[in-house]
N, C-alpha and C. Protein backbone atom coordinates (compact mmCIF):
# COMPACT_ATOMS: atom_id res chain seq x y z
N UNK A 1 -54.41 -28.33 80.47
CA UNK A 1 -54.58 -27.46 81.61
C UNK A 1 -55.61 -28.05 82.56
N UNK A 2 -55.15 -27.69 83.66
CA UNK A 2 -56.18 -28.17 84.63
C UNK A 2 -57.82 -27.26 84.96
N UNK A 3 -58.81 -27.81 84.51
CA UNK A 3 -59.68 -27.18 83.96
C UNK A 3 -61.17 -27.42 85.04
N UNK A 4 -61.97 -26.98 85.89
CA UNK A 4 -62.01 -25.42 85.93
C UNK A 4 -60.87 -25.55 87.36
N UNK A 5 -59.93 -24.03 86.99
CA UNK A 5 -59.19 -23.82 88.42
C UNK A 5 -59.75 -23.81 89.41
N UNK A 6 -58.68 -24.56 90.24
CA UNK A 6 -59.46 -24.71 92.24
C UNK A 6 -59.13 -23.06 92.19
N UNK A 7 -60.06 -22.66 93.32
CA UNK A 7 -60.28 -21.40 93.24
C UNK A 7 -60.07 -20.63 95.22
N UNK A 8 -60.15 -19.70 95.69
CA UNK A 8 -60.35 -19.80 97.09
C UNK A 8 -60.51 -18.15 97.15
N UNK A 9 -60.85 -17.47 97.41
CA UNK A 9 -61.56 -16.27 97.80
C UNK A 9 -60.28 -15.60 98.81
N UNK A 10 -60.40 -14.63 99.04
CA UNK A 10 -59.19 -13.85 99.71
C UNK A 10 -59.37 -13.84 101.27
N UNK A 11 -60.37 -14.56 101.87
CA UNK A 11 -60.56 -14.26 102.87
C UNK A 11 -60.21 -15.61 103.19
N UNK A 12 -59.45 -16.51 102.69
CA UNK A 12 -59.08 -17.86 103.04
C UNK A 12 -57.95 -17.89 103.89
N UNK A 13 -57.72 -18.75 104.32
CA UNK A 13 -56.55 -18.84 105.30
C UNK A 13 -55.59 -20.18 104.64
N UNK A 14 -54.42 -20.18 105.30
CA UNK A 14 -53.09 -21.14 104.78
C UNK A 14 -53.52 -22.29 105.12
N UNK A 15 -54.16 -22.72 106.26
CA UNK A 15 -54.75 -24.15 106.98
C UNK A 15 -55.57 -24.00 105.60
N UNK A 16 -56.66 -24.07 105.40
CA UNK A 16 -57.72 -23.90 104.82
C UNK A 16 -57.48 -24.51 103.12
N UNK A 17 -56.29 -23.48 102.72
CA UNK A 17 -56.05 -24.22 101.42
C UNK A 17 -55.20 -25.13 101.22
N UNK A 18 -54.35 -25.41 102.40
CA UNK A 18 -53.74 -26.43 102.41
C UNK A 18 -54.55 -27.90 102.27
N UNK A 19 -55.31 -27.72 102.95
CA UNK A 19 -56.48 -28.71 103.12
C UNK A 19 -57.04 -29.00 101.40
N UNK A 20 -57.46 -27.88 100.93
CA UNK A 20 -57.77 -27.65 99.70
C UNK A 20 -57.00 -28.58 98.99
N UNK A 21 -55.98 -28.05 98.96
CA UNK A 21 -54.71 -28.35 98.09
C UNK A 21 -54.75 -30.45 97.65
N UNK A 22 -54.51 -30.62 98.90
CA UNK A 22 -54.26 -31.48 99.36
C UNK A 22 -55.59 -32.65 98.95
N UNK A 23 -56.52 -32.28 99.03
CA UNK A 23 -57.98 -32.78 98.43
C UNK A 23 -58.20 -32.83 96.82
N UNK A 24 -58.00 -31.45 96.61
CA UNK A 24 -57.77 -31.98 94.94
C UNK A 24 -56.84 -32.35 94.22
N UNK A 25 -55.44 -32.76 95.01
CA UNK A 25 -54.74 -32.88 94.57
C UNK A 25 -54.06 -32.01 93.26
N UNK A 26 -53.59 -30.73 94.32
CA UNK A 26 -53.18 -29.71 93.17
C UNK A 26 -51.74 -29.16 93.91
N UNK A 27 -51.21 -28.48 92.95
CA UNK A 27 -50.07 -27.72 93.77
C UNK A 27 -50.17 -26.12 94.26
N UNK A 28 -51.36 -25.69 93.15
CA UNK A 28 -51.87 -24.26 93.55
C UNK A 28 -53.15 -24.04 93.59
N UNK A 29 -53.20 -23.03 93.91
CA UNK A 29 -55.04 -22.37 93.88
C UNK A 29 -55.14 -20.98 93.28
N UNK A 30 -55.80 -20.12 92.67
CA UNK A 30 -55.98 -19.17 92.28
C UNK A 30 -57.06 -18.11 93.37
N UNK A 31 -55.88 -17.17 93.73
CA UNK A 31 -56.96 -16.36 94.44
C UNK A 31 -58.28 -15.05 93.95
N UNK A 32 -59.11 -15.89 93.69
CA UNK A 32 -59.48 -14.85 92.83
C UNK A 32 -61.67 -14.89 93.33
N UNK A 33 -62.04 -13.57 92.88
CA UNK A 33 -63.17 -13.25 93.58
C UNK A 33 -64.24 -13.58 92.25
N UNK A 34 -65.07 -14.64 92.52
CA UNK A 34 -66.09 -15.28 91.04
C UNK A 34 -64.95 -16.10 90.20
N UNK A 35 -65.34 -15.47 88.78
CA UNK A 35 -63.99 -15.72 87.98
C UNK A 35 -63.20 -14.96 87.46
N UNK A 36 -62.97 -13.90 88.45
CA UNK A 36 -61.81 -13.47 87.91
C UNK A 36 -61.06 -13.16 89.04
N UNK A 37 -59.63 -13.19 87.96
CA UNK A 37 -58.61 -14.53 89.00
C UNK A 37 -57.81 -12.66 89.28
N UNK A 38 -56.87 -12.79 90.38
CA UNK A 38 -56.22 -12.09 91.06
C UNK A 38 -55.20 -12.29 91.22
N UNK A 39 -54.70 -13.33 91.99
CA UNK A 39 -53.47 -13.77 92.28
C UNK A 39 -53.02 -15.35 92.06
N UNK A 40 -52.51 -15.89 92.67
CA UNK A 40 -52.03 -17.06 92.64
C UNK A 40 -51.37 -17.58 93.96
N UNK A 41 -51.40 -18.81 94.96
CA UNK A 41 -50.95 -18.86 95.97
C UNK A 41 -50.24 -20.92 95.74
N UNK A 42 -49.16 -20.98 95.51
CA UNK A 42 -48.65 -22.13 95.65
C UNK A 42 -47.93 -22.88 96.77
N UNK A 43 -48.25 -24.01 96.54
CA UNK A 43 -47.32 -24.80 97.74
C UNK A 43 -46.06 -24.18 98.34
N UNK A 44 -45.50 -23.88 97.09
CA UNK A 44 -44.10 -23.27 97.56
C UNK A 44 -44.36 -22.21 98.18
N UNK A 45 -44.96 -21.41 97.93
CA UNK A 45 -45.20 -19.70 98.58
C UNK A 45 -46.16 -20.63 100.12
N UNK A 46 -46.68 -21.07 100.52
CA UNK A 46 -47.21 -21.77 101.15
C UNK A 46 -46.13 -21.91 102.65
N UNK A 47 -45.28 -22.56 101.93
CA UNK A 47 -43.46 -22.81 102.79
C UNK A 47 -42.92 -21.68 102.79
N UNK A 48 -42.54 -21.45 101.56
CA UNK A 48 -41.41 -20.27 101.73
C UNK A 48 -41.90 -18.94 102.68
N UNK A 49 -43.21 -18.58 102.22
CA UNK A 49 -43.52 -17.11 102.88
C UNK A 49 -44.01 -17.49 104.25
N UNK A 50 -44.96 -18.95 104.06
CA UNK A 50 -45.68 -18.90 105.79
C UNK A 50 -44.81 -19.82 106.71
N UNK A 51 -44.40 -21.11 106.51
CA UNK A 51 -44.00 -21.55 107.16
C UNK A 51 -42.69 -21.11 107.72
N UNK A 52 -41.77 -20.71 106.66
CA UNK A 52 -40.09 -20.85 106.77
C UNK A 52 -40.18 -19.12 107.24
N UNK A 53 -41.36 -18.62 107.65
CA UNK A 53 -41.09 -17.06 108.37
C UNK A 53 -42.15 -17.26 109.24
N UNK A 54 -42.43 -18.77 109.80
CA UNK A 54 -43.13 -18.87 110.74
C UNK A 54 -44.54 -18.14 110.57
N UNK A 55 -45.05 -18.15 109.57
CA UNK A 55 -46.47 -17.49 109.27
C UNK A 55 -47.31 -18.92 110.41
N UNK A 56 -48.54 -18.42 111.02
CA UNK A 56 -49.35 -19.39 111.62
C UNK A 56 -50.43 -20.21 110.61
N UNK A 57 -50.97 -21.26 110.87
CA UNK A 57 -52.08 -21.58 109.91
C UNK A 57 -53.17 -20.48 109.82
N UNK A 58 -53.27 -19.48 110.35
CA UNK A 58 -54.19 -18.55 110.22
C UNK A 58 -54.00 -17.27 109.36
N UNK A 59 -53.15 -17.52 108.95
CA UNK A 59 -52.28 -16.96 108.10
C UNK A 59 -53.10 -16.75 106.90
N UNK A 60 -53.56 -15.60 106.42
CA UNK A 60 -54.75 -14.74 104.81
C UNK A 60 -53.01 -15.11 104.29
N UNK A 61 -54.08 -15.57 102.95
CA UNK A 61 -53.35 -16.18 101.98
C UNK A 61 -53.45 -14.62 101.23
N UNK A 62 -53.53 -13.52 101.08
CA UNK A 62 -52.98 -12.53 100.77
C UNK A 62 -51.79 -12.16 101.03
N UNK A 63 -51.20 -12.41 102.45
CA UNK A 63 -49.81 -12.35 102.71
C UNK A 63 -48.94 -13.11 102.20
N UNK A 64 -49.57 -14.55 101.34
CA UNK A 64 -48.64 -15.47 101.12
C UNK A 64 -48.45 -15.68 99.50
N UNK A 65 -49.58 -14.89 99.14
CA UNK A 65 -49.75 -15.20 97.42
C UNK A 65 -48.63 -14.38 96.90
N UNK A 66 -48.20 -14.70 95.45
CA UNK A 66 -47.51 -14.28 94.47
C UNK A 66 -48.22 -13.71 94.13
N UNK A 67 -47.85 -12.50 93.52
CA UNK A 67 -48.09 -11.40 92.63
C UNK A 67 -46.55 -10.70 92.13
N UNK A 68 -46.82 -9.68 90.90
CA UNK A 68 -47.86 -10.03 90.30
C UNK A 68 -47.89 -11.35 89.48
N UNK A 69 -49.04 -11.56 88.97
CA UNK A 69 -49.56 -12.88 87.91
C UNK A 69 -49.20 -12.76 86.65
N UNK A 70 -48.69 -13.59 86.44
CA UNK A 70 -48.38 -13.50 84.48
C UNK A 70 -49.59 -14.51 84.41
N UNK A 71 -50.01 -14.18 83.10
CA UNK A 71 -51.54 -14.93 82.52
C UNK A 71 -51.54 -15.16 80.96
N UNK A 72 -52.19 -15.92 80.44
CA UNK A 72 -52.23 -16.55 79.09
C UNK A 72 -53.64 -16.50 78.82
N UNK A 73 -53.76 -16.12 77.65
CA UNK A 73 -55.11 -16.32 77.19
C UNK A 73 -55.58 -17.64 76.32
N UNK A 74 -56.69 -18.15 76.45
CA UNK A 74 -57.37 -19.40 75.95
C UNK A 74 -57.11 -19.33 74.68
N UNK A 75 -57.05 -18.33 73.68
CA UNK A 75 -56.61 -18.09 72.86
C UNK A 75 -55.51 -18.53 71.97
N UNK A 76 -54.43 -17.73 72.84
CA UNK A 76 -53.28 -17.88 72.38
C UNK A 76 -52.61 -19.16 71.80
N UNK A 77 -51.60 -19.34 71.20
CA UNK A 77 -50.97 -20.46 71.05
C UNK A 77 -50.11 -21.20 71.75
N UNK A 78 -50.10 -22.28 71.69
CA UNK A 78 -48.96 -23.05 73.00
C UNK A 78 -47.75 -22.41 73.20
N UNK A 79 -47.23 -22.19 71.79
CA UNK A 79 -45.87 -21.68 71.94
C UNK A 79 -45.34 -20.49 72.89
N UNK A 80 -46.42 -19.61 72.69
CA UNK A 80 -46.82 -18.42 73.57
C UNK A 80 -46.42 -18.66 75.40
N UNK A 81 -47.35 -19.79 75.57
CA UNK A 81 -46.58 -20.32 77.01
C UNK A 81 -45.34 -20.84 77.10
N UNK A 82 -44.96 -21.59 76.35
CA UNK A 82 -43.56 -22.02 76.35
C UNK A 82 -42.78 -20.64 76.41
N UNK A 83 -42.78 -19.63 75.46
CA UNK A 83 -41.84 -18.75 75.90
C UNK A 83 -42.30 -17.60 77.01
N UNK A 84 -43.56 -17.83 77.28
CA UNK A 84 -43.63 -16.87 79.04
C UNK A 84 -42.23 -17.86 79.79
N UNK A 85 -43.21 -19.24 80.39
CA UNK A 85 -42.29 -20.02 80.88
C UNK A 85 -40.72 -20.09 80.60
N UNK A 86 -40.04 -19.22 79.84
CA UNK A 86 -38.98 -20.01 79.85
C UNK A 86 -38.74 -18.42 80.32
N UNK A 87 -39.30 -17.57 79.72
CA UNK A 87 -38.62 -16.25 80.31
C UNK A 87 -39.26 -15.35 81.55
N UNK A 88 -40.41 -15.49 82.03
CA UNK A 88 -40.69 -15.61 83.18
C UNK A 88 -40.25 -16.43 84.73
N UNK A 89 -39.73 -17.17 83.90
CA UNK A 89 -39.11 -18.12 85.39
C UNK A 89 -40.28 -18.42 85.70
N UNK A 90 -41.44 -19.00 85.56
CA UNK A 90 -42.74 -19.33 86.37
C UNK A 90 -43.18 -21.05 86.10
N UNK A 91 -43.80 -21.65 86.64
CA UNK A 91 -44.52 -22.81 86.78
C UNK A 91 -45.80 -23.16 86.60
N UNK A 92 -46.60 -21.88 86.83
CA UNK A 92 -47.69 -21.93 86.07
C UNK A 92 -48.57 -20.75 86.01
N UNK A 93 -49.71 -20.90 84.78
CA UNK A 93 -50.09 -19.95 83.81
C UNK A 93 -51.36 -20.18 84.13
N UNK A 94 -52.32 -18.74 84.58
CA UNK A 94 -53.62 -18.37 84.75
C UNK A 94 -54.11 -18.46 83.55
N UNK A 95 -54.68 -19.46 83.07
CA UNK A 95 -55.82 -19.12 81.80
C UNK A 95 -57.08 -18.56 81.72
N UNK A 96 -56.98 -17.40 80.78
CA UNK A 96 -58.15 -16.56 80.83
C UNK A 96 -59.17 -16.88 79.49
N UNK A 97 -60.03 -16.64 79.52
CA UNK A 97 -60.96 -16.39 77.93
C UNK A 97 -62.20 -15.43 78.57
N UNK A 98 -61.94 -14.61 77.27
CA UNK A 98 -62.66 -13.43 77.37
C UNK A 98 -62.66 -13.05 78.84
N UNK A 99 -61.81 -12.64 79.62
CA UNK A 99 -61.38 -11.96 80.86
C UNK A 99 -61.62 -12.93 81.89
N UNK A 100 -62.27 -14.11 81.62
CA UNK A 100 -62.87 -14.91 82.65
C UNK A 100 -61.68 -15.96 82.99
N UNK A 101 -61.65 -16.40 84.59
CA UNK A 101 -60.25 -17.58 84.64
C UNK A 101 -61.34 -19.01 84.31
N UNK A 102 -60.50 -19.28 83.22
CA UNK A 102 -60.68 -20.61 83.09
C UNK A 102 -60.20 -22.28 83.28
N UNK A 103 -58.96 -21.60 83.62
CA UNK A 103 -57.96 -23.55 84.07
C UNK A 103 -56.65 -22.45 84.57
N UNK A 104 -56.00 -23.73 84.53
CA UNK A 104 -54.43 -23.50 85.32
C UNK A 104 -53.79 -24.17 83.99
N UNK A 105 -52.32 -23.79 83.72
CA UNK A 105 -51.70 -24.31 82.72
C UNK A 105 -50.26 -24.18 83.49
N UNK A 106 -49.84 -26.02 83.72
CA UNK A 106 -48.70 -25.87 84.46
C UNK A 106 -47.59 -26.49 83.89
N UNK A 107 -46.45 -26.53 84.18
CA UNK A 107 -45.14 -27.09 83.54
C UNK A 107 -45.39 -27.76 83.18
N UNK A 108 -45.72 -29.08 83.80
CA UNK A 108 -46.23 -30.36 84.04
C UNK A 108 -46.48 -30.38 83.13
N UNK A 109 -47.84 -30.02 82.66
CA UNK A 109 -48.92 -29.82 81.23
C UNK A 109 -47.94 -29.72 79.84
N UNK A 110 -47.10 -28.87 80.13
CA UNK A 110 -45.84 -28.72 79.13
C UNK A 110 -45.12 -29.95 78.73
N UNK A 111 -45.03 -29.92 79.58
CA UNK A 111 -43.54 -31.56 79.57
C UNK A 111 -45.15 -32.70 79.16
N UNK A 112 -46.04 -32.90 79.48
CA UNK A 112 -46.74 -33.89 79.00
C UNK A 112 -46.78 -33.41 77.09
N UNK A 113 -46.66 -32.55 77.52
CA UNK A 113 -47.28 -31.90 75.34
C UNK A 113 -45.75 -32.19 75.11
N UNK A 114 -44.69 -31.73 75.36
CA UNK A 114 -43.40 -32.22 74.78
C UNK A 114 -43.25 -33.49 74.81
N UNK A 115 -43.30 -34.28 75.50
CA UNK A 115 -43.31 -35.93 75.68
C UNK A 115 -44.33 -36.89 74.16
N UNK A 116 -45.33 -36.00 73.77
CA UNK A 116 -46.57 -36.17 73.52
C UNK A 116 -46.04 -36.01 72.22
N UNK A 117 -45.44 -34.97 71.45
CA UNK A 117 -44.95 -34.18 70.36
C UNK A 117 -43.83 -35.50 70.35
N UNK A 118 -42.30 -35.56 70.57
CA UNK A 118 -42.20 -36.56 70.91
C UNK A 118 -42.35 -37.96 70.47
N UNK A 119 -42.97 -38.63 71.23
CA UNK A 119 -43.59 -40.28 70.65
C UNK A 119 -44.27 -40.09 69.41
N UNK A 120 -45.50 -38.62 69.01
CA UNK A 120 -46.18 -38.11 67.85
C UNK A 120 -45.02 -38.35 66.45
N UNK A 121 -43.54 -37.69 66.76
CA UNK A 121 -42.36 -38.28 66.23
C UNK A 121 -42.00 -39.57 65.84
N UNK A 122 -41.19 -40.24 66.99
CA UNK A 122 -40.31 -41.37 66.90
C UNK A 122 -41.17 -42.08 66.73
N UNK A 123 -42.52 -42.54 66.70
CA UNK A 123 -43.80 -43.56 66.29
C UNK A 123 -43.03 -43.38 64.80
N UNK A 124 -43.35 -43.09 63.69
CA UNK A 124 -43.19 -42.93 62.36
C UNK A 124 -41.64 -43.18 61.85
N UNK A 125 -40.91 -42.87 62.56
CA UNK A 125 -39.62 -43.13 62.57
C UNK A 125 -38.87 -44.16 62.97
N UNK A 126 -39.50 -44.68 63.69
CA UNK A 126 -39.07 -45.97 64.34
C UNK A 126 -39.60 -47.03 63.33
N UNK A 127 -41.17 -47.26 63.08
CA UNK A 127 -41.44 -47.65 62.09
C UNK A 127 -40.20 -48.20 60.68
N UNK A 128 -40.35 -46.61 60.16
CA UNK A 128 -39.55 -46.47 58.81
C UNK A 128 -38.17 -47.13 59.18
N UNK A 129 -37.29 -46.90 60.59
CA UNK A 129 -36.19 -47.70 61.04
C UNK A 129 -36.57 -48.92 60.54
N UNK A 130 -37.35 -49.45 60.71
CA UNK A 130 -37.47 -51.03 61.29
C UNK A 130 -37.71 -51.76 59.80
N UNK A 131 -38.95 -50.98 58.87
CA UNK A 131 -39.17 -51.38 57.78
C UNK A 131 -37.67 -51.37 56.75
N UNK A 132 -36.62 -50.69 56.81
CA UNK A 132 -35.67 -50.76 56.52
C UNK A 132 -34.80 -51.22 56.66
N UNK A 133 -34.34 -51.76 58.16
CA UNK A 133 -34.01 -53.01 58.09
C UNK A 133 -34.23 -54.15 58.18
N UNK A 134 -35.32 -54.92 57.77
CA UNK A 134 -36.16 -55.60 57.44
C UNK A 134 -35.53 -55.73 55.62
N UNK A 135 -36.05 -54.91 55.27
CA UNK A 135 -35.78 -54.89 53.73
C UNK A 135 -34.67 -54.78 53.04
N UNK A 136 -33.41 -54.27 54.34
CA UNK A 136 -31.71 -54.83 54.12
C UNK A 136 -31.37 -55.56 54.47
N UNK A 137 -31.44 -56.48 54.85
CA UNK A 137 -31.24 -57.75 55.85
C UNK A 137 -31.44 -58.63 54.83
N UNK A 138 -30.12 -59.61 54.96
CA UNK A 138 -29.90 -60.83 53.84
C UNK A 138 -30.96 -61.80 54.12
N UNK A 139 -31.85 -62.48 53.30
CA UNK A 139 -33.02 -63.44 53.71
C UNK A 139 -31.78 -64.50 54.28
N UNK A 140 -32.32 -65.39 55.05
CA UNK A 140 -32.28 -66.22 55.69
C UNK A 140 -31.93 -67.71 54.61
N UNK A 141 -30.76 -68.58 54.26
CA UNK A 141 -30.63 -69.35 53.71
C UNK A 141 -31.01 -70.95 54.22
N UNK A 142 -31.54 -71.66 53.60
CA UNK A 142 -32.11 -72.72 53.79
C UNK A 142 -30.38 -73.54 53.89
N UNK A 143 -30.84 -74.50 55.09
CA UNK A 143 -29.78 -75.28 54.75
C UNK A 143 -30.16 -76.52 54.14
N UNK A 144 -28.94 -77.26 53.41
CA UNK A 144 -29.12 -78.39 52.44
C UNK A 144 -29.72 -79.80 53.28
């Protein structure tokens, strides 16, 4: 997870976190007042709500944020996100501990842990492939 979440206060504007965005190289920001998180405002909601309905750059990212927020706790187990994500339809997950926002947990993050799980696999297997045929394989005859 991307750890501590970019953050932006409600009184921000669409210029403003775009800029944001764009600096930390993120796809979202969490709108939220200290640490605790509120909403969520992404690139896409960014386009879809401000630009593609002609919102101006002055545009309160209250008008543009998603709600409501589905959220995960620091807690919980991975699997737990995997099945928000698959049945939420969402991209990414407000992480909380003890009520406080602590990171962002995004697809991305997912597909790196599946990728990760994965090679954690076929490493050992590939191996055992290889040592096996190695050890079926007719030696090599000398010629006369």
């Amino acid at each position: 997870m991307t750890t501590p979440p970019v953050t932006v206060s409600h009184q921000a504007t669409a210029a403003e976190v775009a800029v944001l965005m764009a600096e930390e190289a993120v796809g979202c920001v969490m709108v939220a007042e200290g640490d605790i998180q509120c909403d969520i405002l992404t690139e896409r909601d960014i386009v879809v709500r401000g630009v593609a309905q002609t919102a101006g750059p002055d545009e309160p990212v209250t008008r543009l944020m998603s709600t409501p927020v589905v959220t995960v706790s620091a807690l919980d187990d991975l699997d737990v996100a995997y099945q928000l994500y698959r049945r939420e339809d969402i991209r990414r997950l407000p992480v909380f501990d003890s009520g406080r926002l602590v990171g962002d947990l995004t697809i991305d993050d997912l597909f790196a842990d599946a990728l990760q799980r994965l090679a954690d696999l076929l490493g050992p297997v590939s191996w055992s492939a290889l040592r096996e045929q190695t050890g079926s394989r007719p030696r090599p005859r000398s010629l006369p």
